[in-house]
C-alpha atoms as a PDB file:
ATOM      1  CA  UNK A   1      17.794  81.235 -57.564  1.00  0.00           C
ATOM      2  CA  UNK A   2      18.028  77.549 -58.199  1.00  0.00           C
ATOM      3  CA  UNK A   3      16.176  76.694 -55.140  1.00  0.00           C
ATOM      4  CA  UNK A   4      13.263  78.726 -56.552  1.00  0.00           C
ATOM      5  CA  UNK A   5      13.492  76.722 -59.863  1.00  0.00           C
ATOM      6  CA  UNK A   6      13.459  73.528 -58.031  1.00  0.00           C
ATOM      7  CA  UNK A   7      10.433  74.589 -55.937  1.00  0.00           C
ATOM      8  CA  UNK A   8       8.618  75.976 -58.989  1.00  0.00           C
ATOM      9  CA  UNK A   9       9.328  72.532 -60.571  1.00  0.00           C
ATOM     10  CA  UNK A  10       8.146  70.810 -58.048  1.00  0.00           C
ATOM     11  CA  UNK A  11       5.161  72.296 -57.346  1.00  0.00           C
ATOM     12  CA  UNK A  12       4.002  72.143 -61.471  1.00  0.00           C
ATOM     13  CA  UNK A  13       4.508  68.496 -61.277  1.00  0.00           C
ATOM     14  CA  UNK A  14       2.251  67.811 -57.850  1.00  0.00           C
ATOM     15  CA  UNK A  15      -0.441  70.275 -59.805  1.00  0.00           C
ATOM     16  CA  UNK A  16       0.091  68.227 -63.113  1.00  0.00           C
ATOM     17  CA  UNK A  17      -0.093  64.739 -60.613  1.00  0.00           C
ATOM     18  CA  UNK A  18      -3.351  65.992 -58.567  1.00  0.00           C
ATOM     19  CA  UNK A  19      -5.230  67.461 -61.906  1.00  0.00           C
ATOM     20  CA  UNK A  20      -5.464  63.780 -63.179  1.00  0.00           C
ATOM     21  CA  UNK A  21      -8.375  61.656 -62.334  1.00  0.00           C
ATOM     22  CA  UNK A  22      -8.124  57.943 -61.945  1.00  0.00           C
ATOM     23  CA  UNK A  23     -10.964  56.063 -62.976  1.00  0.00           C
ATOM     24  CA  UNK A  24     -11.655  53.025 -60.219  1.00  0.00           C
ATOM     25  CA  UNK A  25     -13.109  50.098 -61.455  1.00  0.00           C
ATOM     26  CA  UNK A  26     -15.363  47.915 -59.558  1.00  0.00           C
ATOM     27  CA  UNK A  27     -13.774  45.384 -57.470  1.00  0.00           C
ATOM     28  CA  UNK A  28     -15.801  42.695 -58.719  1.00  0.00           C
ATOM     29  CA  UNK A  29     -14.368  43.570 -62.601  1.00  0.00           C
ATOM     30  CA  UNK A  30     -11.157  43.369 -61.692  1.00  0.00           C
ATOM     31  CA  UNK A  31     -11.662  39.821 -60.054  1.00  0.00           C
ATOM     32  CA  UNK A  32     -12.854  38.207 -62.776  1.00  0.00           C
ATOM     33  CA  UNK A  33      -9.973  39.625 -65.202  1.00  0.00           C
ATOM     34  CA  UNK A  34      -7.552  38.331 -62.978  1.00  0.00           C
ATOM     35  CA  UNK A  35      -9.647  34.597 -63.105  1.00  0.00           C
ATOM     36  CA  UNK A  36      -9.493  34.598 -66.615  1.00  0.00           C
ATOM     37  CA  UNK A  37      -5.237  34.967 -66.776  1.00  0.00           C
ATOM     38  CA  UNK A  38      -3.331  31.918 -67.256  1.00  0.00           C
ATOM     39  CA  UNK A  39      -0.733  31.770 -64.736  1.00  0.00           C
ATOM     40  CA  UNK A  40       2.803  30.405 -65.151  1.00  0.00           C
ATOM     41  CA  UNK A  41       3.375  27.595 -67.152  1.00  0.00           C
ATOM     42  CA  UNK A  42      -0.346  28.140 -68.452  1.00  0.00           C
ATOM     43  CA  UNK A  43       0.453  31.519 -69.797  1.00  0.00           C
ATOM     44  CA  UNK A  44       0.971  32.103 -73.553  1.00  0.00           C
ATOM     45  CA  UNK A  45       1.452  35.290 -75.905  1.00  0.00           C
ATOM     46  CA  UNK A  46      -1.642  36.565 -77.296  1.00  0.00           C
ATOM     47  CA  UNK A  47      -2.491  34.540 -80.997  1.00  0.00           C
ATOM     48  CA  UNK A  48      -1.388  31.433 -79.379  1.00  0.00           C
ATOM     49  CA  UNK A  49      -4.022  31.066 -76.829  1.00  0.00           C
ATOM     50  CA  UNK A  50      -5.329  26.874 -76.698  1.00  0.00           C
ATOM     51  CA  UNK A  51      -2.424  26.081 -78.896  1.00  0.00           C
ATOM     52  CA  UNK A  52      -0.673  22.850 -77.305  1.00  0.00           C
ATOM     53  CA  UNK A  53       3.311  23.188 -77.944  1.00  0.00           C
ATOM     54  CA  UNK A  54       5.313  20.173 -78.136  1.00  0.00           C
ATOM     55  CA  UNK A  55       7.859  20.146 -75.851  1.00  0.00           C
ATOM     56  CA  UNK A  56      10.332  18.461 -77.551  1.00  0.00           C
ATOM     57  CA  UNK A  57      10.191  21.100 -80.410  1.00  0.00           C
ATOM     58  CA  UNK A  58       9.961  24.252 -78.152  1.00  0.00           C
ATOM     59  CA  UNK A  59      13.269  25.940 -78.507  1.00  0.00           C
ATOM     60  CA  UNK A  60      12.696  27.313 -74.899  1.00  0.00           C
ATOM     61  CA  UNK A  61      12.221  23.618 -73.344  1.00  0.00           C
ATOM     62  CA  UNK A  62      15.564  21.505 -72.286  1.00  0.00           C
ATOM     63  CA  UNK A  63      14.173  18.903 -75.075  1.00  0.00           C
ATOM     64  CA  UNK A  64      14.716  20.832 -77.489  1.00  0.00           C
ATOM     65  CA  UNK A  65      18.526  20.022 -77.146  1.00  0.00           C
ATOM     66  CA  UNK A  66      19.616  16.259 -78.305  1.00  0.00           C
ATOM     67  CA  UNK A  67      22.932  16.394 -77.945  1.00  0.00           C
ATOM     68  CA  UNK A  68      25.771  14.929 -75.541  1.00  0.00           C
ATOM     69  CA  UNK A  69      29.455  15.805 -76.474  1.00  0.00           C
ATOM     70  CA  UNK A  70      32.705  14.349 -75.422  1.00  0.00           C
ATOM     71  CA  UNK A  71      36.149  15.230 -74.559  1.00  0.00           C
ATOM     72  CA  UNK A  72      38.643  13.412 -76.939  1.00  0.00           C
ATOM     73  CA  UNK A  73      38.767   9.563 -76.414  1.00  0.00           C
ATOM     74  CA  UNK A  74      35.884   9.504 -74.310  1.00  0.00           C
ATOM     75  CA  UNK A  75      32.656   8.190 -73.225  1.00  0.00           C
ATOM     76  CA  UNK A  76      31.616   9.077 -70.212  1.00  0.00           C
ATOM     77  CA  UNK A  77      28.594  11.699 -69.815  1.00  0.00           C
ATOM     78  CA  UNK A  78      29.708  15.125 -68.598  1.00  0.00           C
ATOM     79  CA  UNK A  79      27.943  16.952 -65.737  1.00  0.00           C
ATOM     80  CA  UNK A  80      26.721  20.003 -67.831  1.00  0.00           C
ATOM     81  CA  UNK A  81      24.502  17.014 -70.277  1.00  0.00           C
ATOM     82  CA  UNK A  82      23.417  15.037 -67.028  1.00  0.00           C
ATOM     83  CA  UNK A  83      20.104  17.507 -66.438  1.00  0.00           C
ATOM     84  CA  UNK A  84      19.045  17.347 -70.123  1.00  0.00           C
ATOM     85  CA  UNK A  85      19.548  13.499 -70.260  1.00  0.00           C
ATOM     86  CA  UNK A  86      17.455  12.981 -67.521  1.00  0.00           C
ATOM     87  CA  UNK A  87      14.738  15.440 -68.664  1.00  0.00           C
ATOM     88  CA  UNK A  88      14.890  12.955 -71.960  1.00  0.00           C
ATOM     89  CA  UNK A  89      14.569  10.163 -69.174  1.00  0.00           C
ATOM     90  CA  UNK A  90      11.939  11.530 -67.941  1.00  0.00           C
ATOM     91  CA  UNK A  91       9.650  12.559 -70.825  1.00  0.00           C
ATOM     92  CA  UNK A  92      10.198   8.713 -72.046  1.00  0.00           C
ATOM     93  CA  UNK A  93       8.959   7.295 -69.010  1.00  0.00           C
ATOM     94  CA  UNK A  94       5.905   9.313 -68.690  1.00  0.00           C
ATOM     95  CA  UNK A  95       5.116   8.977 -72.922  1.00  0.00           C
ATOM     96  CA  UNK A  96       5.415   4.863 -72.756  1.00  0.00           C
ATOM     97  CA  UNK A  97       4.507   5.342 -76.616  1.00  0.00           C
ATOM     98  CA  UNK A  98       7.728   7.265 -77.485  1.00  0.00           C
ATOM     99  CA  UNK A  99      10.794   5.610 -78.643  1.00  0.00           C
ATOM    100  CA  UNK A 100      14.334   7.143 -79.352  1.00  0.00           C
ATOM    101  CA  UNK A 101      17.557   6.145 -80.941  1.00  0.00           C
ATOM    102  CA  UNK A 102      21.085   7.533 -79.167  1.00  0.00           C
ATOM    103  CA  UNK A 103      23.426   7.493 -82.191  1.00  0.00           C
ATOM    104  CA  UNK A 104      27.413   7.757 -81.315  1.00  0.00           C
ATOM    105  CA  UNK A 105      29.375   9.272 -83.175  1.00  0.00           C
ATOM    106  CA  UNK A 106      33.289  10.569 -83.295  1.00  0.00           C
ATOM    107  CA  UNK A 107      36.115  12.305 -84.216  1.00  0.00           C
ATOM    108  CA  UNK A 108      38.110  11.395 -87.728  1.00  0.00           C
ATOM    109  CA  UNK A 109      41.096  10.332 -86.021  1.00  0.00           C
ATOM    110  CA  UNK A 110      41.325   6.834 -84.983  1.00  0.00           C
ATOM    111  CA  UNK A 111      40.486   3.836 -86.980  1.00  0.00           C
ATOM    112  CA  UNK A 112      37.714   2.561 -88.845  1.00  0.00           C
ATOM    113  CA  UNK A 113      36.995  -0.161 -86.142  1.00  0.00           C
ATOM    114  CA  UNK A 114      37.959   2.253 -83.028  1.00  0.00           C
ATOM    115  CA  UNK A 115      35.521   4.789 -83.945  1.00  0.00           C
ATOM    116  CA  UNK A 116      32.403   2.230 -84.116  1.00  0.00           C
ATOM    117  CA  UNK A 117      33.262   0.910 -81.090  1.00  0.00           C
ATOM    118  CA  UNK A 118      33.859   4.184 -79.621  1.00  0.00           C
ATOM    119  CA  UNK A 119      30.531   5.985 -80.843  1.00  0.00           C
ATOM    120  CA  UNK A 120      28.381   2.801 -79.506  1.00  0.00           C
ATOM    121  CA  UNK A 121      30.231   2.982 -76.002  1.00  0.00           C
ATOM    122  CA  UNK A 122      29.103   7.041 -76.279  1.00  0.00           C
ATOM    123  CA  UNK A 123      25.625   5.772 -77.203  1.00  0.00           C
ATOM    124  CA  UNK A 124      25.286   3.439 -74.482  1.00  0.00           C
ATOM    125  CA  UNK A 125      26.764   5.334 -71.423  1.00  0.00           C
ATOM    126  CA  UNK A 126      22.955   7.733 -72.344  1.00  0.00           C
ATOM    127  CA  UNK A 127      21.344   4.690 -72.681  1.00  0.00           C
ATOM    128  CA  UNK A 128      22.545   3.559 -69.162  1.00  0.00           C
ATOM    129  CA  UNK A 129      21.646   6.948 -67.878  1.00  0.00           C
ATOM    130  CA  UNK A 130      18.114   6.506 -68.957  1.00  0.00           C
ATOM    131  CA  UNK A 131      17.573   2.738 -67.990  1.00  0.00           C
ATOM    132  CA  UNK A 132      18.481   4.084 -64.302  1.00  0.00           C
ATOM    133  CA  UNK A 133      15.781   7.063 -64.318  1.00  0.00           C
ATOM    134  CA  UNK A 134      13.099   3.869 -65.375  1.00  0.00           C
ATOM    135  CA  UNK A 135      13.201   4.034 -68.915  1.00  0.00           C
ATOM    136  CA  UNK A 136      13.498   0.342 -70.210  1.00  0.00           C
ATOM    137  CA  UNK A 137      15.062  -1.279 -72.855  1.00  0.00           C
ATOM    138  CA  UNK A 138      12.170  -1.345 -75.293  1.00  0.00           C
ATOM    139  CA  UNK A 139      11.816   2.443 -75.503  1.00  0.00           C
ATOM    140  CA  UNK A 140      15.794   2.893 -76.594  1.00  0.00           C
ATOM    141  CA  UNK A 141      18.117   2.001 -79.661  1.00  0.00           C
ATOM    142  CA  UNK A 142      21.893   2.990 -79.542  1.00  0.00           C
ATOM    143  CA  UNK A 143      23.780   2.882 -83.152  1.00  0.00           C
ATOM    144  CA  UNK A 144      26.864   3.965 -83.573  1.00  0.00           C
ATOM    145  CA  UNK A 145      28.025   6.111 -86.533  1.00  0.00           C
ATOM    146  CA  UNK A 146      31.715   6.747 -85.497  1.00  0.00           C
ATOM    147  CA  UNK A 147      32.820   8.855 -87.801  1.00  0.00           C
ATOM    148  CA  UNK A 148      30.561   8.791 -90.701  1.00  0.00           C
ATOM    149  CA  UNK A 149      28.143  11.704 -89.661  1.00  0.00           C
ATOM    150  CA  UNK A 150      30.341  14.509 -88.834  1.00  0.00           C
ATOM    151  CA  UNK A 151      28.654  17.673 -88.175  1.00  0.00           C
ATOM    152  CA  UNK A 152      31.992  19.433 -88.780  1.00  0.00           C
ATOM    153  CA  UNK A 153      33.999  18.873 -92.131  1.00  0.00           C
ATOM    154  CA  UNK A 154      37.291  21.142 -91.342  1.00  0.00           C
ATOM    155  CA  UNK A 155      40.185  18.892 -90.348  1.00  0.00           C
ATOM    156  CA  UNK A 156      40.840  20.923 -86.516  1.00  0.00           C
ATOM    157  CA  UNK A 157      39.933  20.734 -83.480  1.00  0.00           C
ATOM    158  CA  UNK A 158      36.892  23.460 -84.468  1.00  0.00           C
ATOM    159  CA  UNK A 159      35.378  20.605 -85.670  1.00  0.00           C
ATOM    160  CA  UNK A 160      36.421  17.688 -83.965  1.00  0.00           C
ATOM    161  CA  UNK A 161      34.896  18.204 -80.690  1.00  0.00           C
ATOM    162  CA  UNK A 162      31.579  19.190 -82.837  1.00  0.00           C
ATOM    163  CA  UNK A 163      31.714  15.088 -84.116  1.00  0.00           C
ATOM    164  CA  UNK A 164      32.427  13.489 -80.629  1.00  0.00           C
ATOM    165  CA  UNK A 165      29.079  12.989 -79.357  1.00  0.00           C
ATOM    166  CA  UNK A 166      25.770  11.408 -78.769  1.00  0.00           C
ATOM    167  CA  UNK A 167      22.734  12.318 -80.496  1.00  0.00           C
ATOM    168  CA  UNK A 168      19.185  11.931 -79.546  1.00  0.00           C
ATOM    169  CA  UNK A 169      16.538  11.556 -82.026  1.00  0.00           C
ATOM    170  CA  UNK A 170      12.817  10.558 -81.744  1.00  0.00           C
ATOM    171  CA  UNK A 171      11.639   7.523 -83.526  1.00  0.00           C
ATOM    172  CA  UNK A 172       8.625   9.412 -85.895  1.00  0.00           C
ATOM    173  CA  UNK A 173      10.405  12.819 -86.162  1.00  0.00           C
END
């Protein structure tokens, strides 16, 4: 009985499958649809056709993201912020007109004093980074903050690893 069903079954869906007709375009009509695509990077969502995105601002573009962070007490540039520093190094180089600042900027804990020093040895090691992908001098500022621009204002370690870091900001924005 059920292999009747299934056979019955099948056979309505071939007869459903062969009653349709497909309508075949002209070759030449299809061609010139597929011209007139964008492809890849080119390719936009409809309403935003011709519309130039700034990179820097495109939340689906590496620039988008400014900052470096830090384990506690230290400077040194982590592997995981290495690709987006060098996209920054790279976007500088090729836009000779764009300057940035790298602002440092730590923890609470630690002195007054420590924490400058600290925050500008955070700003320079992305400096450094960037002077060795070609980006000179003259295109970068470091400042540091230390602690006087915390992102986080709870007194744990929540917050604390949200304040040790390096922040890059565009001169203009």
């Amino acid at each position: 009985m059920t292999k009747i069903l299934l056979s019955t079954l099948l056979v309505s869906l071939l007869a459903a499958c062969a009653g349709q007709e497909t309508k075949e375009q002209p070759k030449a009509a299809v061609e010139s649809r597929e011209a007139a695509k964008p492809s890849g990077a080119e390719a936009r969502p409809a309403g935003q056709q011709g519309v130039a995105v700034n990179p820097l601002k495109d939340p689906n573009n590496i620039l988008s993201k400014r900052s470096v962070y830090y384990d506690f007490d230290k400077y040194d540039v982590k592997d995981e912020y290495k690709p987006m520093v060098e996209a920054h190094s790279k976007y500088l180089a090729s836009h000779k007109d764009a300057k940035v600042t790298v602002q440092g900027n730590t923890d609470e804990r630690g002195s007054r004093e420590y924490n400058i020093a600290l925050g500008n040895r955070r700003a320079d090691s992305v400096k450094k980074i960037m002077g060795a992908m070609g980006v000179p001098d003259s295109q970068i500022e470091t400042i540091s903050f230390g602690e006087e621009k915390p992102r986080g204002t709870c007194r744990d370690e929540s917050c604390w690893k949200e304040n040790r870091r390096s922040d890059i900001v565009y001169q203009g924005e």
